[in-house]
N, C-alpha and C. Protein backbone atom coordinates (compact mmCIF):
# COMPACT_ATOMS: atom_id res chain seq x y z
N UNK A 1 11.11 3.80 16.62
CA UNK A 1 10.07 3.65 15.63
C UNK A 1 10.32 2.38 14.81
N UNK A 2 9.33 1.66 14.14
CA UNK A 2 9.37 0.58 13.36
C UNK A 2 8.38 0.99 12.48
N UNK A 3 8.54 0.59 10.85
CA UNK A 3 8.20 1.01 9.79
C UNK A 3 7.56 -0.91 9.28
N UNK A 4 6.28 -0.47 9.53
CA UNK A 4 5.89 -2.25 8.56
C UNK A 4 4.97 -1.80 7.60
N UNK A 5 5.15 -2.04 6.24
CA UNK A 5 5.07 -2.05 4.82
C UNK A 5 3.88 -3.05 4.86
N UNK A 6 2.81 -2.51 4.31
CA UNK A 6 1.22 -3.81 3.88
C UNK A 6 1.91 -3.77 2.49
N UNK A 7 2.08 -5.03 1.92
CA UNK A 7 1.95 -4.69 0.46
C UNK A 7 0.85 -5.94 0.06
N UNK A 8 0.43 -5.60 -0.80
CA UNK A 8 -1.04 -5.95 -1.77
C UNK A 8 -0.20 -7.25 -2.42
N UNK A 9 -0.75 -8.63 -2.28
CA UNK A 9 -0.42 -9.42 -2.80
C UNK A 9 -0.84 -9.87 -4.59
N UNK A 10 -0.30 -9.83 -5.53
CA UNK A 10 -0.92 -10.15 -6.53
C UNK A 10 -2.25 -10.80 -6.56
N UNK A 11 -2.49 -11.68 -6.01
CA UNK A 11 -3.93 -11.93 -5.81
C UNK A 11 -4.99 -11.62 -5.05
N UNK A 12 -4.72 -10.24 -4.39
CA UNK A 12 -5.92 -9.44 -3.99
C UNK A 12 -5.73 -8.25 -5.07
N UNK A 13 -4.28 -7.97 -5.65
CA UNK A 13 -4.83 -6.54 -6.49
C UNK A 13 -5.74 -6.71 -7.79
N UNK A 14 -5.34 -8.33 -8.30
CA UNK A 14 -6.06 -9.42 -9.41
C UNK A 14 -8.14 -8.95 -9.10
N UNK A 15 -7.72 -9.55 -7.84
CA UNK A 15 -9.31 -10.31 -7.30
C UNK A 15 -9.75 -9.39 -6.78
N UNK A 16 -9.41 -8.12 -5.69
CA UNK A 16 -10.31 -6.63 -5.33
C UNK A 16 -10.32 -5.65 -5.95
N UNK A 17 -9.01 -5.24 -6.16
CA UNK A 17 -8.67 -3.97 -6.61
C UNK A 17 -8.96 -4.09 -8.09
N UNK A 18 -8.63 -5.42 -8.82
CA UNK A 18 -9.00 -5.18 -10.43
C UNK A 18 -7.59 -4.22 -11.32
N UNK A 19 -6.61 -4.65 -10.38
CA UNK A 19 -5.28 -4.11 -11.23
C UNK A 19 -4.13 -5.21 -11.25
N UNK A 20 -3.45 -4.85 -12.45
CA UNK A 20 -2.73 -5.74 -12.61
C UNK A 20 -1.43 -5.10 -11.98
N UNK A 21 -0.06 -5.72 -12.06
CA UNK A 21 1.23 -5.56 -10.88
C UNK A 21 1.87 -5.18 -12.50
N UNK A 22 3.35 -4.08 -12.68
CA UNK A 22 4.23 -4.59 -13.36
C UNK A 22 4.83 -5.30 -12.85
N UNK A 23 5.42 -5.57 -11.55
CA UNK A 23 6.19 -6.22 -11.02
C UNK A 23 5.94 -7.29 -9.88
N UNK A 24 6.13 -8.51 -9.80
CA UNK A 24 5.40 -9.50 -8.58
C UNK A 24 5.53 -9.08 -7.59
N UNK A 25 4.77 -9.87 -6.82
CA UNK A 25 4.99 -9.42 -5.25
C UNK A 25 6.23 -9.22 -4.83
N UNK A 26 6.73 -10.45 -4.81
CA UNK A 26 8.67 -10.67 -4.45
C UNK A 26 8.81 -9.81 -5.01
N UNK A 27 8.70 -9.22 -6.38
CA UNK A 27 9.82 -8.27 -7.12
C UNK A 27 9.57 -6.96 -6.19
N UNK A 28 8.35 -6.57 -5.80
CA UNK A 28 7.72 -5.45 -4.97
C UNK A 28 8.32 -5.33 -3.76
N UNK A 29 8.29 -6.57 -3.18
CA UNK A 29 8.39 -6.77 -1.93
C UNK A 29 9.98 -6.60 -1.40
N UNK A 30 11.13 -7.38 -2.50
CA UNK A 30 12.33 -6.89 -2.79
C UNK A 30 13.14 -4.89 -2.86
N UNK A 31 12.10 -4.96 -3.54
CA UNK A 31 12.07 -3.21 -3.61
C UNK A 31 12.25 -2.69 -2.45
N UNK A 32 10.69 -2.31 -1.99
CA UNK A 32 10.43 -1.96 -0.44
C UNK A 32 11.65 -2.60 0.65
N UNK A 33 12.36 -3.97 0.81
CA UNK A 33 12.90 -4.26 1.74
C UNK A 33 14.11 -3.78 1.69
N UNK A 34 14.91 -3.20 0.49
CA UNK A 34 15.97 -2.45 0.04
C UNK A 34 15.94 -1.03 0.68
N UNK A 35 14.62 -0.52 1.08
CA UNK A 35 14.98 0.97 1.74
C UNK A 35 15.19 0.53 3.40
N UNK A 36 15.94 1.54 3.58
CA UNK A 36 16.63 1.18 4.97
C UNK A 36 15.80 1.86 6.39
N UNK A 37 14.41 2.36 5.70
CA UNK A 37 13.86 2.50 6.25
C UNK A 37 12.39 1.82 6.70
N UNK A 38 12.49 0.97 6.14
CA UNK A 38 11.41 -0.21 5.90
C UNK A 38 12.23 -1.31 7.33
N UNK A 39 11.24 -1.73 7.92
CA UNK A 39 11.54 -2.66 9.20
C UNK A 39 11.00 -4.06 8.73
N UNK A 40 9.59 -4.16 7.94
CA UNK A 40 9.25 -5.19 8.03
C UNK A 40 8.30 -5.01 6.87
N UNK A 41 8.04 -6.02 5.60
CA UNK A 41 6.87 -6.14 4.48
C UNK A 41 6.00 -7.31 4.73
N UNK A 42 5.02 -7.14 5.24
CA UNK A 42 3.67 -7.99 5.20
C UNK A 42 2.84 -8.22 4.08
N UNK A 43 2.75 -9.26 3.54
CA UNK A 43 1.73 -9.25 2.55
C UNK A 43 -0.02 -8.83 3.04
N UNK A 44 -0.39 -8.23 2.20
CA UNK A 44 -2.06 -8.04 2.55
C UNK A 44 -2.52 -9.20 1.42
N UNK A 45 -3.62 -9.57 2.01
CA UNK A 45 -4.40 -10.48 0.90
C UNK A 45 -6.04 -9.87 0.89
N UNK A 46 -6.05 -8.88 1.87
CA UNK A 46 -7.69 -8.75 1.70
C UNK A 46 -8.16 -7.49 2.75
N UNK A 47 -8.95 -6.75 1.93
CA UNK A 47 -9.62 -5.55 3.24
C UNK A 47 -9.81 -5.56 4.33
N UNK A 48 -10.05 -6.56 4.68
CA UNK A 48 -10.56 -7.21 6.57
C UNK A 48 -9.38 -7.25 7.80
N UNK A 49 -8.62 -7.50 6.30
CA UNK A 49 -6.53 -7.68 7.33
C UNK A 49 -6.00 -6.74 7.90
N UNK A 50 -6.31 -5.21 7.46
CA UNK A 50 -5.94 -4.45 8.64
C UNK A 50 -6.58 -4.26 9.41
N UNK A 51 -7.73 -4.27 9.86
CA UNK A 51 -8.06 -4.59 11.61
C UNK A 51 -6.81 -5.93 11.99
N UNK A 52 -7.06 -7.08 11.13
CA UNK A 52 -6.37 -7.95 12.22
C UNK A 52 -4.78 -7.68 12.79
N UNK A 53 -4.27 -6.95 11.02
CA UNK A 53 -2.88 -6.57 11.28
C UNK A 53 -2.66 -5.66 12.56
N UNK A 54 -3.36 -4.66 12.00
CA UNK A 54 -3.21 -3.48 13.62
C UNK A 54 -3.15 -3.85 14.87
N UNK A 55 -3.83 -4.96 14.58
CA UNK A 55 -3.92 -5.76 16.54
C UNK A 55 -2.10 -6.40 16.61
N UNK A 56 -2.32 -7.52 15.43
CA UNK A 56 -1.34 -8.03 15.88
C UNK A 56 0.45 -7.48 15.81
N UNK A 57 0.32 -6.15 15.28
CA UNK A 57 2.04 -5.83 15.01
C UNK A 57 1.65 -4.82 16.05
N UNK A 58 0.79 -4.37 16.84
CA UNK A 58 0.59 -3.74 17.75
C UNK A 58 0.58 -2.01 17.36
N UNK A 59 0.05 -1.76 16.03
CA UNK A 59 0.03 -0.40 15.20
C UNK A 59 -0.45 0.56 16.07
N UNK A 60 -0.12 1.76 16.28
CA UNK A 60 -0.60 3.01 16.42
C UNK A 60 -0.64 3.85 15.62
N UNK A 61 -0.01 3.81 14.50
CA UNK A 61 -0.28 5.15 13.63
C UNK A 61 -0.58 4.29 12.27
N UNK A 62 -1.58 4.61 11.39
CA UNK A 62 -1.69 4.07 10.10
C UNK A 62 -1.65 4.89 9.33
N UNK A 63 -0.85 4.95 8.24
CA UNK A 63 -0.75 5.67 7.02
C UNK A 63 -0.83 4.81 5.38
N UNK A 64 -1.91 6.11 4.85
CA UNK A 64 -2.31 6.07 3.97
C UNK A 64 -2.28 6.97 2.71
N UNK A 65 -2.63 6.82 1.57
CA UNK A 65 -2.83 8.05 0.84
C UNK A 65 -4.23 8.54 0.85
N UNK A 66 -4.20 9.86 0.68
CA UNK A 66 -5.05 10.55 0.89
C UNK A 66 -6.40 10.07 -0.04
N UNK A 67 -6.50 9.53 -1.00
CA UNK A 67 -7.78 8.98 -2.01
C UNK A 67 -8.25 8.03 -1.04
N UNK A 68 -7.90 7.49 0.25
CA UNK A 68 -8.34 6.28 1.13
C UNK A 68 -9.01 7.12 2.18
N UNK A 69 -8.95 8.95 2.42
CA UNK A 69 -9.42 9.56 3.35
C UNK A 69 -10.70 9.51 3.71
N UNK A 70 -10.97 8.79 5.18
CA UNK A 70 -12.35 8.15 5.55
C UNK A 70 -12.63 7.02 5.81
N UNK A 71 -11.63 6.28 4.83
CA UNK A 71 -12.34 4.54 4.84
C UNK A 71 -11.79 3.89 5.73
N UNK A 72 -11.09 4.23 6.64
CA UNK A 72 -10.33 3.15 7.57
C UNK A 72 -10.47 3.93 8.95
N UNK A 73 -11.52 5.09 9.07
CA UNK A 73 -10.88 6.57 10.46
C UNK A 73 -11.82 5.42 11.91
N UNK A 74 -12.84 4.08 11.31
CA UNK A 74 -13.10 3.02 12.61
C UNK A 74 -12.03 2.70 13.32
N UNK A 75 -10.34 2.33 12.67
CA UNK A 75 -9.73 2.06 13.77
C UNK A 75 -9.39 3.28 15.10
N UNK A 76 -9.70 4.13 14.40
CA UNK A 76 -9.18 5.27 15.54
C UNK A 76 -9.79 4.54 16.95
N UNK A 77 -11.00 4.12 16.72
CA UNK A 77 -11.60 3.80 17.92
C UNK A 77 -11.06 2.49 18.92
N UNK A 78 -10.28 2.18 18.30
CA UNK A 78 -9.54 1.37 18.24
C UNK A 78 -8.09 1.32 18.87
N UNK A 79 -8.20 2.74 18.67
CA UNK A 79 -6.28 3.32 19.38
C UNK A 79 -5.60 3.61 18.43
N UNK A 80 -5.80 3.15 17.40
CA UNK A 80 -4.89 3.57 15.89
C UNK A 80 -5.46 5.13 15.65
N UNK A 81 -4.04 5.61 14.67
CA UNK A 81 -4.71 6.95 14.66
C UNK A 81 -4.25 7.02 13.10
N UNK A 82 -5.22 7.34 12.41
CA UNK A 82 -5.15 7.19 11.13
C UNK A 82 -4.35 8.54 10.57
N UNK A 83 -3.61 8.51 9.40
CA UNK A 83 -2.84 9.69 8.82
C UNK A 83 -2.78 9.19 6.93
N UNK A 84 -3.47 10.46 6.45
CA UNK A 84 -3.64 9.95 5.26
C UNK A 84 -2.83 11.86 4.68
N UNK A 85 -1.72 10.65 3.95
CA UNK A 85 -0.84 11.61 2.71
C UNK A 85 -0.60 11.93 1.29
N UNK A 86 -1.12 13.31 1.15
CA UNK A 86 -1.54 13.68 -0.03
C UNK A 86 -0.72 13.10 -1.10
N UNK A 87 -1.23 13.04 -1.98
CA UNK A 87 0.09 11.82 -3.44
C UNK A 87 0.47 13.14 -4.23
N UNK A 88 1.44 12.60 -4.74
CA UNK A 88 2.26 13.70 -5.48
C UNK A 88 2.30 13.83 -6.81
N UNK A 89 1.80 15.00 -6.45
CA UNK A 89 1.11 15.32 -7.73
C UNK A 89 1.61 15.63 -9.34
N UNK A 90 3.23 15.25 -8.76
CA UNK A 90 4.11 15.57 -10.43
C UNK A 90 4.00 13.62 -10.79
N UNK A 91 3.70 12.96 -9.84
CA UNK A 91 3.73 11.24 -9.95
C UNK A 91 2.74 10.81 -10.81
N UNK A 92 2.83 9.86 -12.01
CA UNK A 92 2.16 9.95 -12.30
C UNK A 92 1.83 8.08 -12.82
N UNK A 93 1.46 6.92 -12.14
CA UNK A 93 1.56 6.03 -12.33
C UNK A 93 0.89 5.69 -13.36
N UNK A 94 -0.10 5.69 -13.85
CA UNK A 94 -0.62 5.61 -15.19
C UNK A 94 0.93 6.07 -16.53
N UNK A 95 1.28 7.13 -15.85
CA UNK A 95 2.28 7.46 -16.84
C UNK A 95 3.80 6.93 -17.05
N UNK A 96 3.96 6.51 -15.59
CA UNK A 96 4.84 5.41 -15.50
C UNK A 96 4.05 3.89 -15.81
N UNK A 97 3.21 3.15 -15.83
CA UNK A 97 3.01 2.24 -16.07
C UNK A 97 3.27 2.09 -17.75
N UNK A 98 2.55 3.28 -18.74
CA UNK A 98 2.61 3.44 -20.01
C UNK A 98 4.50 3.30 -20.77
N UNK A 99 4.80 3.94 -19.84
CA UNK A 99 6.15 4.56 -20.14
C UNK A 99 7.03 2.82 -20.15
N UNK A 100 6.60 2.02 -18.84
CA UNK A 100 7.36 0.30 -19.10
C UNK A 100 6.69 -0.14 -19.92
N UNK A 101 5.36 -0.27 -20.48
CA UNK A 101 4.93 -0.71 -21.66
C UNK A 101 5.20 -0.31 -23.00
N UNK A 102 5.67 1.12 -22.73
CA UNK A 102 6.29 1.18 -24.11
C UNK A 102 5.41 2.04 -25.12
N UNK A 103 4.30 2.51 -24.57
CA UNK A 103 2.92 3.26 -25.34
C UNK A 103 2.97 4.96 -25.34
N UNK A 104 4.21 4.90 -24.22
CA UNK A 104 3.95 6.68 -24.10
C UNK A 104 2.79 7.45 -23.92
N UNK A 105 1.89 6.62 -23.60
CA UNK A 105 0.36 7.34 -23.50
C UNK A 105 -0.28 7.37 -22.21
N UNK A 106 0.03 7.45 -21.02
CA UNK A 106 -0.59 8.01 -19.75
C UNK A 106 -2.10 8.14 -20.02
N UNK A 107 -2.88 7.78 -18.83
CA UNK A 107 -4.21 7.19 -18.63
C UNK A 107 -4.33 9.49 -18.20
């Protein structure tokens, strides 16, 4: 098995998504390459990139979280087989984002 990591480049989460990073890409990207189960971190820059990615790292299984359930199930047709995982529900990033800012106040 090989494990390749999309991560969201600061300037698509800026310019699509409309969120800001606590931490840069590198700092992100550093993270992720520290688990020993991570093979490889690709930057994403844009929605369109996983079709191209899937072709080119030669993907069969795509995983997602479950709030994405639906929006990507075209590659199946494709040979990819999509797998979307429920988020956890004690996690609470709003509440961790608050908590490095220092506000204690979770969205």
């Amino acid at each position: 098995d090989y494990l390749i990591v999309a991560l969201s480049t600061d300037g698509f989460n800026r310019k699509e998504k409309h969120k800001a990073t606590y931490f840069t890409y590198d700092q992100r990207k550093q993270l992720l390459e520290a688990i020993r189960y991570v093979d490889l971190v690709i930057p994403e820059d844009c929605w369109e990139q996983k079709r191209t990615d899937m072709h080119q790292y030669q993907v069969d299984v795509f995983v997602m979280g479950d709030d994405w359930k639906g929006k990507f199930d075209e590659l199946a047709a494709e040979g990819v087989e999509g797998v979307y995982l429920p988020r956890t529900p004690e996690i609470s990033t709003s509440q961790i984002k608050a908590d490095l800012h220092g506000t204690g106040e979770g969205l």
